[in-house]
Protein backbone atom coordinates (compact mmCIF):
# COMPACT_ATOMS: atom_id res chain seq x y z
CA UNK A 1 94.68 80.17 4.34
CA UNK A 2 97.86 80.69 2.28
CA UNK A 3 100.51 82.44 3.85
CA UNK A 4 101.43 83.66 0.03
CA UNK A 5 98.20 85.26 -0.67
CA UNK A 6 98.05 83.57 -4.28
CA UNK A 7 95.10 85.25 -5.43
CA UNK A 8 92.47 82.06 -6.68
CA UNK A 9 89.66 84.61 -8.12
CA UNK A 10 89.79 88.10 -9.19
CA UNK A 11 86.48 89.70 -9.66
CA UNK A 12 87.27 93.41 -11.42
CA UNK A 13 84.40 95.85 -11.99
CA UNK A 14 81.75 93.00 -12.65
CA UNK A 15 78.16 94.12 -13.55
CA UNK A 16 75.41 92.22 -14.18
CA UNK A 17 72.47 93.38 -16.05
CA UNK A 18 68.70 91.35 -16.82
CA UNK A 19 67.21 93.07 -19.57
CA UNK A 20 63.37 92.16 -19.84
CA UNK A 21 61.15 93.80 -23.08
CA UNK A 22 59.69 96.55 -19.98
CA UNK A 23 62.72 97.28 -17.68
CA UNK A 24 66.09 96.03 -16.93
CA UNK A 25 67.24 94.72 -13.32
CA UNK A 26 70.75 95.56 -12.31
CA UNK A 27 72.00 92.09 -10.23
CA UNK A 28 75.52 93.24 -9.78
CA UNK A 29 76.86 96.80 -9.63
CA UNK A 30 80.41 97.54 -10.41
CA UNK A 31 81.39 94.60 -8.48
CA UNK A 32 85.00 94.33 -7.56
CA UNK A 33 86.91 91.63 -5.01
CA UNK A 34 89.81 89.27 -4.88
CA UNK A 35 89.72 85.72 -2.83
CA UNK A 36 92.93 84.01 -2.25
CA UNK A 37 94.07 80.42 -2.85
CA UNK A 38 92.89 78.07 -0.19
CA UNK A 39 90.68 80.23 1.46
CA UNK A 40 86.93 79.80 2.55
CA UNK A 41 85.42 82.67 1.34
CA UNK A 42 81.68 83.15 2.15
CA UNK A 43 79.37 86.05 0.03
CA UNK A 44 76.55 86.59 2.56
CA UNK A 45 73.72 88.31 2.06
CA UNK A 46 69.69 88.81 1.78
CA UNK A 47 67.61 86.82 -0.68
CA UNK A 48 67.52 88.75 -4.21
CA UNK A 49 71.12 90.45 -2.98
CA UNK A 50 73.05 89.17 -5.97
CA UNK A 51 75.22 86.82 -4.22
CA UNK A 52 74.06 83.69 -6.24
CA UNK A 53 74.58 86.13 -9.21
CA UNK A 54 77.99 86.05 -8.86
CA UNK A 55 78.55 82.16 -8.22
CA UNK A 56 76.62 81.78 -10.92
CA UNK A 57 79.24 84.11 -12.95
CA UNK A 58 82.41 82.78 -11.52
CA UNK A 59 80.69 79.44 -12.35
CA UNK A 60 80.24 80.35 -16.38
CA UNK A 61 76.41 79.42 -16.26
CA UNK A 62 75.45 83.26 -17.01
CA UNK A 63 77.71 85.96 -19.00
CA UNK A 64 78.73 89.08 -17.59
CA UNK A 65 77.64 92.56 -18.74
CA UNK A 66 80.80 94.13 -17.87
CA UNK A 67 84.04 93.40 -16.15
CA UNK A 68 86.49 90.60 -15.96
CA UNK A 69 86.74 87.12 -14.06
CA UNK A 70 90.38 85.83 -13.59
CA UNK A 71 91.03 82.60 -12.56
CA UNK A 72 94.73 82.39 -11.19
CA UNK A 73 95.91 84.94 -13.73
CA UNK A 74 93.68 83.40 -16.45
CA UNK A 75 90.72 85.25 -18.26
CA UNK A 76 87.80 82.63 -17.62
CA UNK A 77 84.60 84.94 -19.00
CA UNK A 78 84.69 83.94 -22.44
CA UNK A 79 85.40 80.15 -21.50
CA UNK A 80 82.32 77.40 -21.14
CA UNK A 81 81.52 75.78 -18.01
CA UNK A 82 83.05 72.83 -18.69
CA UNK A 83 85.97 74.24 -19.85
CA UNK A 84 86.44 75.95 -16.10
CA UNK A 85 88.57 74.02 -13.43
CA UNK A 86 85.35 75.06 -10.85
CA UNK A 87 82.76 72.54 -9.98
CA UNK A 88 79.54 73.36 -7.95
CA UNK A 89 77.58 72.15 -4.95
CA UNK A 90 74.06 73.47 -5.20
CA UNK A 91 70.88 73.62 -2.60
CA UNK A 92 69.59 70.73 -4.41
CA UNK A 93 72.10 68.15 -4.44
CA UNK A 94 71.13 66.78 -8.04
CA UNK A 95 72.17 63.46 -8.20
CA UNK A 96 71.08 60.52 -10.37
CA UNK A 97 68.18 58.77 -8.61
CA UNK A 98 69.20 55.59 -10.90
CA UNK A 99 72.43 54.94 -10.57
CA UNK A 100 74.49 54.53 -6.75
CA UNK A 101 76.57 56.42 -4.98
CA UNK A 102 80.16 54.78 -6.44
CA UNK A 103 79.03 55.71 -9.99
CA UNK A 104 77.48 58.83 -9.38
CA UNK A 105 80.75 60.36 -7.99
CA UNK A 106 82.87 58.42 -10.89
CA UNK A 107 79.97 59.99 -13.16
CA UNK A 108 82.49 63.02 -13.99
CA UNK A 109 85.87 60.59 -13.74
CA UNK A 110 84.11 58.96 -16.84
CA UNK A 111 83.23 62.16 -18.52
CA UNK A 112 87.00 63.12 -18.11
CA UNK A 113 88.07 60.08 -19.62
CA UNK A 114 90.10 59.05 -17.09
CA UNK A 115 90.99 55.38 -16.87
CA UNK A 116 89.53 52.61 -14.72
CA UNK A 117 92.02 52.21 -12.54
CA UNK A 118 92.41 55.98 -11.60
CA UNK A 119 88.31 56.24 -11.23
CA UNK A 120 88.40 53.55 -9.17
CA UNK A 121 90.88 54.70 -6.76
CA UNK A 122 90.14 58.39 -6.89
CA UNK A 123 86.20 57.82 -6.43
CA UNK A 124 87.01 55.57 -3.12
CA UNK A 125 89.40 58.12 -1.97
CA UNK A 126 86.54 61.05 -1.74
CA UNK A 127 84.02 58.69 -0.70
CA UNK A 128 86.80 57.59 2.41
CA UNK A 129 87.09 62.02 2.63
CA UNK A 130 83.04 62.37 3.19
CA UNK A 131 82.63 59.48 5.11
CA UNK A 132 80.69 57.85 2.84
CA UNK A 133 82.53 54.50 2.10
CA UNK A 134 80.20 52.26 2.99
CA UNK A 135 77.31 53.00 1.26
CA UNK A 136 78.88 52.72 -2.29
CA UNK A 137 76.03 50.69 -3.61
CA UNK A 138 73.13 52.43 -1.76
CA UNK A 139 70.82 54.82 -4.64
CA UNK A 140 69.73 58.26 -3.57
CA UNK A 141 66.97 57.81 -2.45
CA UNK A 142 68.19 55.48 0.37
CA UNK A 143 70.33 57.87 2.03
CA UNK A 144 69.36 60.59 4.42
CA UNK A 145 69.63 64.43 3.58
CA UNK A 146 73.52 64.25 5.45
CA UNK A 147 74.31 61.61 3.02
CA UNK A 148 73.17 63.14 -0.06
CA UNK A 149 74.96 65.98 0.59
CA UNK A 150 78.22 64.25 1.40
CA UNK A 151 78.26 62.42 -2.15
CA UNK A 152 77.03 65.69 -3.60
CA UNK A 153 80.48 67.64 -2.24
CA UNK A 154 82.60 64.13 -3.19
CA UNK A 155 81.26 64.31 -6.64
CA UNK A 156 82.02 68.05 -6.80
CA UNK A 157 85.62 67.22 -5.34
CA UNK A 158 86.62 63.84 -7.36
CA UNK A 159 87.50 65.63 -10.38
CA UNK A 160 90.69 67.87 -8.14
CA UNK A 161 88.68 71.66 -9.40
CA UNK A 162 90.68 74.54 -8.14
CA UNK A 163 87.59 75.99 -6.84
CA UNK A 164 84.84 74.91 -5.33
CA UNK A 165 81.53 77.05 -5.31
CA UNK A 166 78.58 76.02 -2.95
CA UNK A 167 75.40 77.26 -3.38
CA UNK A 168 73.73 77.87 0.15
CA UNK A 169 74.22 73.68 0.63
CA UNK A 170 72.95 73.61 4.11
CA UNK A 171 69.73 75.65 3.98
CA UNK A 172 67.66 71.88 3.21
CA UNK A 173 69.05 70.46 6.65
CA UNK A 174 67.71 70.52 9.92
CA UNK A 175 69.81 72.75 12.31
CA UNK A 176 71.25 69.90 13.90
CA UNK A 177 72.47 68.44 10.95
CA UNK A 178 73.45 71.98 9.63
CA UNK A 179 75.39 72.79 12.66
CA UNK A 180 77.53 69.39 11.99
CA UNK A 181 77.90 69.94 8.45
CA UNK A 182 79.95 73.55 9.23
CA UNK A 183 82.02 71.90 10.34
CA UNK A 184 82.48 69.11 7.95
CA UNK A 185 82.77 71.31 5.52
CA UNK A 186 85.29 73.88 7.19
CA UNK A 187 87.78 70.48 7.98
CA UNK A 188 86.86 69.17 4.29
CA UNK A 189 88.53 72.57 2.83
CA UNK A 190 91.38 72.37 5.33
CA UNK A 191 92.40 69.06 4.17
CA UNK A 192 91.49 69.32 0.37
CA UNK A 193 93.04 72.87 0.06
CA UNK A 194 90.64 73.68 -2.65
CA UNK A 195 89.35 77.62 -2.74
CA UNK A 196 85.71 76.87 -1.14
CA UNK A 197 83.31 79.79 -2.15
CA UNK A 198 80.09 79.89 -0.01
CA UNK A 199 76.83 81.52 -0.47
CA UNK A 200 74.38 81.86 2.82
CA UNK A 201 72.11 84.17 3.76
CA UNK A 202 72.70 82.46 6.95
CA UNK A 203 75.00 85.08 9.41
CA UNK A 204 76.03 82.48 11.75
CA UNK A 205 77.55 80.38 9.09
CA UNK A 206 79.22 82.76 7.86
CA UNK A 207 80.86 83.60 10.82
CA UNK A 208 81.75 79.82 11.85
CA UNK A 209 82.95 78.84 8.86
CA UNK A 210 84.77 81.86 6.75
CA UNK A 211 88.61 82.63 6.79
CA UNK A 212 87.07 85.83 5.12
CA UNK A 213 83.13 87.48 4.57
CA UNK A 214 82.21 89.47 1.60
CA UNK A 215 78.93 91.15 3.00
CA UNK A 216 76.36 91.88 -0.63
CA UNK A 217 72.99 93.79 -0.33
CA UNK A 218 71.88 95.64 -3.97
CA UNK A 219 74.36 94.19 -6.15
CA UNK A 220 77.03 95.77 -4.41
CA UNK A 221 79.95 94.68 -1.82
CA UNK A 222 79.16 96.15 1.30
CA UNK A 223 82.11 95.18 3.49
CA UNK A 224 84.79 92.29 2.84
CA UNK A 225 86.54 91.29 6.03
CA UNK A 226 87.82 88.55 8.35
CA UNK A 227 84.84 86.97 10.65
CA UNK A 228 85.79 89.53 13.70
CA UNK A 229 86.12 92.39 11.50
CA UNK A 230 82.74 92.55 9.95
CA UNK A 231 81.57 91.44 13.50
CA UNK A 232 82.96 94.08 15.95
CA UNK A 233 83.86 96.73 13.60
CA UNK A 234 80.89 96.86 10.33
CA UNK A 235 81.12 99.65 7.90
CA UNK A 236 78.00 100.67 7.63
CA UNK A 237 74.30 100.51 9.26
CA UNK A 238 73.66 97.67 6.81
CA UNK A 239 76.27 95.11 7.83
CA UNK A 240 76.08 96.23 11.21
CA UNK A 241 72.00 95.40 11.40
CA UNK A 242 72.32 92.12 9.29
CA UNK A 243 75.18 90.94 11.11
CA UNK A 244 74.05 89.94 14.46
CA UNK A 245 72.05 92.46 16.51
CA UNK A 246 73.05 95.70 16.94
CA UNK A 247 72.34 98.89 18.67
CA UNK A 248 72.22 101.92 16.72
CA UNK A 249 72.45 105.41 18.93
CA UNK A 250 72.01 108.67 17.56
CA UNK A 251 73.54 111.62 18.80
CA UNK A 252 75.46 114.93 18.16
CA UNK A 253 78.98 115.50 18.16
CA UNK A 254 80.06 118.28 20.88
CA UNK A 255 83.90 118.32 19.67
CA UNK A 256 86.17 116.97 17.09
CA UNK A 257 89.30 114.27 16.81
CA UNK A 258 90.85 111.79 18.22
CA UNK A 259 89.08 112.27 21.32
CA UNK A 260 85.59 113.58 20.54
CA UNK A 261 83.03 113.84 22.66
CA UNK A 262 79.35 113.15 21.50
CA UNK A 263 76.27 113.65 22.85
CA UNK A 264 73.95 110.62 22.67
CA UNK A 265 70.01 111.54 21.96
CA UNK A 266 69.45 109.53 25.74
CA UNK A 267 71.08 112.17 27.35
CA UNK A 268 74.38 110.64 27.83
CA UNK A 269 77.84 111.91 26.94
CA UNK A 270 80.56 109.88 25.20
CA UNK A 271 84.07 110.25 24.24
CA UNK A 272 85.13 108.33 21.30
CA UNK A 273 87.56 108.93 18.55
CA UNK A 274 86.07 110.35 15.45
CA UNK A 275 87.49 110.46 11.37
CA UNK A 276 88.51 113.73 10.30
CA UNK A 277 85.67 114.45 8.71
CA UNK A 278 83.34 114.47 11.36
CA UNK A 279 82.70 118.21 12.96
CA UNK A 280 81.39 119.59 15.82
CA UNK A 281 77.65 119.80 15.62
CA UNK A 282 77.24 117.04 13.21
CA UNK A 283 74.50 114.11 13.47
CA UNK A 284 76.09 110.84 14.14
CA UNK A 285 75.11 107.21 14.35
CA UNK A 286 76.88 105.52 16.78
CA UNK A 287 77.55 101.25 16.74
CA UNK A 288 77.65 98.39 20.01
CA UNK A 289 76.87 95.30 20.37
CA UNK A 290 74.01 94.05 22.99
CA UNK A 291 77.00 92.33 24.96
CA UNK A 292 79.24 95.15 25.47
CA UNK A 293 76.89 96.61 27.28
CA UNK A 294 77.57 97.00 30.74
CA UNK A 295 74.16 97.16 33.44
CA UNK A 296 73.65 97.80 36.96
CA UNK A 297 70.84 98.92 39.41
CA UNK A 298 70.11 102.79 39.45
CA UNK A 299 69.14 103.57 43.47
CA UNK A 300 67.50 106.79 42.09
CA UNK A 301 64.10 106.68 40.44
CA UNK A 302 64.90 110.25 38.60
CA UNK A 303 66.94 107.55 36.37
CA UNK A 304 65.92 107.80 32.82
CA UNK A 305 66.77 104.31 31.95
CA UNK A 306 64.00 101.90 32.76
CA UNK A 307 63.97 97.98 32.16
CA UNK A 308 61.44 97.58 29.90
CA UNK A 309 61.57 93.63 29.14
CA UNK A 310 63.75 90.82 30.84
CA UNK A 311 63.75 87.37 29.00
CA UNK A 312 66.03 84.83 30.31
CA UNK A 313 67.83 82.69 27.78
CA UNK A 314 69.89 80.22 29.40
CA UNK A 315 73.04 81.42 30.45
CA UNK A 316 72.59 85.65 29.05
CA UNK A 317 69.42 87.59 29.33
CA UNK A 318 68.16 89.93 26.98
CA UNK A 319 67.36 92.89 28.30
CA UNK A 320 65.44 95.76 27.01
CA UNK A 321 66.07 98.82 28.19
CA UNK A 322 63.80 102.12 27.79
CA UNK A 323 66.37 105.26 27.59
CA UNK A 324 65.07 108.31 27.60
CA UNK A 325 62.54 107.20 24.70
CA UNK A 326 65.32 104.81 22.64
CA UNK A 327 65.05 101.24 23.33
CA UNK A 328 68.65 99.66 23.63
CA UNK A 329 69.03 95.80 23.91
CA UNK A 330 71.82 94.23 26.45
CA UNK A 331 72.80 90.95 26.38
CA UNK A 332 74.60 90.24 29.75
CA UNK A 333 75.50 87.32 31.55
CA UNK A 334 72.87 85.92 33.74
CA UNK A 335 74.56 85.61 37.16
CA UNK A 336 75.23 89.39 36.85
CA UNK A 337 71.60 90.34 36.69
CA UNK A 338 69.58 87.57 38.93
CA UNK A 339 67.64 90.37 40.70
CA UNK A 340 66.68 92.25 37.62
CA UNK A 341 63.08 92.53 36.75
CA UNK A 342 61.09 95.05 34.25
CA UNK A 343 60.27 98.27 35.59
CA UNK A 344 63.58 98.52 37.77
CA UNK A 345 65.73 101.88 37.36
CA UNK A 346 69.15 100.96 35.94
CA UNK A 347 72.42 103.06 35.12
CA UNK A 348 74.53 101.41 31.75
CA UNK A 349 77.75 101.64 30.28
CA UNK A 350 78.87 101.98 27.40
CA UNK A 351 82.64 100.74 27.00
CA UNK A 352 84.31 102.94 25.00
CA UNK A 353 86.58 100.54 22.71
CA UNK A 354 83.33 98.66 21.80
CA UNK A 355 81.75 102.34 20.13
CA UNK A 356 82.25 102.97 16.76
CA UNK A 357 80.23 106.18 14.37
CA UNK A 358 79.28 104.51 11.25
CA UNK A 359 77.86 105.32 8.42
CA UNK A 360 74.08 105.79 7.76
């Protein structure tokens, strides 16, 4: 990512309304973020979230409501799609099932007007970038899924866009192929330098492939961060539950600060630092991760923690663990709990730099 932070996109206070002659469906609410130049930014998110929304926005192929689009200092809202330096990799690769692959990545060289000579060598050059070189006379429908997709992405990238937006391109492929193609694509923005901008529902892509996630659910931007960020430290119970798993533990606050203590519901207590405006006697919800989770054997039966379900998954276990009523899930290495079986007694801990109160 660039070191200079050249802002590529600026979203500012976008809204997005569908008007229908019985109600009206509010995509995007007051939508407001900036991604840089050279950056892989991913909008994740559930289906119907408004991610695709705004692609589709930044993209031209639907007008705004309200708010402004900037394109390296440049209004872009009231300019047509083809008029935008931004070209677009959907789900469905669209290309033309009559011509081959040479000529349907020249397809928008010729539309450009460029001459011959640069066509020639510029559509070789992103074919030679997406591996594709040798199958410049092969038609669609002679190419595997991999394949379509890599002359879908040099198409997109033969015509030098500033931006790049991909529409969730890898949901079609298998998860072998999809697991490849992350990183294809990751390298593929590293060497181009083009602003990539990625939609997935998909968490784990996100999180392989980002230099930055903007997390969406209602038309609104729940939490913009760096992979690690909206990993270990989520802003709210939202991005905390959709990223990854999560436990959530309730409890009651028994002192204020820096160094709070807080009573969890499972009988534990907990010191933690808490925001200014949490006070004593207040209701929290309190965030960790199944793998900071710490387990070991409880030699007293009075113990109100209780294995409830061990399933072995390679090299972790998932354990689920019956506290005092609340079910928390562990994730711990498996050579640290060989001996562990459902229905043993167990004591846990609960690291303190891996608990964070979040909001509801």
């Amino acid at each position: 990512m660039s070191e200079s932070k050249i802002i590529a996109i600026d979203v500012k206070n976008v809204t997005k309304i569908y008007k229908s002659s019985n109600n009206e469906t509010r995509a995007l609410n007051d939508v407001s973020l900036s991604i840089y130049d050279n950056e892989f930014f991913t909008l994740l998110g559930p289906s119907g979230c408004g991610k695709t929304t705004l692609l589709r926005l930044i993209a031209g192929f639907e007008d705004i409501t309200d708010g402004s689009i900037n394109l390296f200092d440049e209004e872009i809202v009231n300019l047509s799609p083809n008029k935008r330096p931004i070209n677009t990799v959907f789900q469905q690769y669209s290309l033309f099932p009559h011509i081959n692959v040479y000529e349907n990545v020249a397809f928008g060289l010729r539309r450009l007007k460029k001459d011959t000579s640069f066509i020639q060598k510029r559509t070789k050059e992103v074919l030679e970038l997406v591996q594709m070189q040798d199958y410049l006379s092969r038609k669609p429908n002679q190419l595997s899924g991999g394949q379509q997709q890599r002359v879908a992405l040099a198409r997109a990238l033969a015509p030098e866009p500033k931006v790049l937006l991909l529409d969730e391109p890898l949901s079609a492929l298998d998860l072998k192929l999809r697991q490849a193609m992350r990183i294809e694509l990751k390298t593929l923005q590293r060497e181009t330098g083009i602003t990539f901008v990625f939609v997935t529902h998909d968490q784990e892509e996100a999180l392989t492939m980002s230099d930055r996630i903007a997390v969406v659910n209602e038309g609104k931007i729940q939490q913009i961060g760096k992979p690690e960020e909206i990993y270990e430290r989520p802003k709210n119970k939202f991005v905390a539950d959709f990223i990854g798993e999560a436990n959530l533990l309730k409890g009651t606050c028994l002192t204020e600060g820096e160094k709070g203590i807080c009573k969890l519901d499972m009988g534990q207590e907990i010191s933690l630092p808490l925001s200014p405006k949490i006070n004593a006697g207040d209701r929290v919800t309190i965030f960790i991760r199944p793998e900071r989770i710490k387990i070991s054997k409880s030699t007293s039966e009075n113990s109100k923690m209780i294995i409830k379900e061990f399933t072995y998954l390679g090299n972790s276990a998932s354990i689920l663990i019956n506290a005092n009523e609340q079910i928390i899930n562990a994730n711990v290495p498996v050579e640290d709990v060989k001996t562990f079986k459902a229905g043993d007694y167990i004591k846990i801990e609960l690291p303190k730099e891996n608990l964070q109160v979040i909001d509801a």
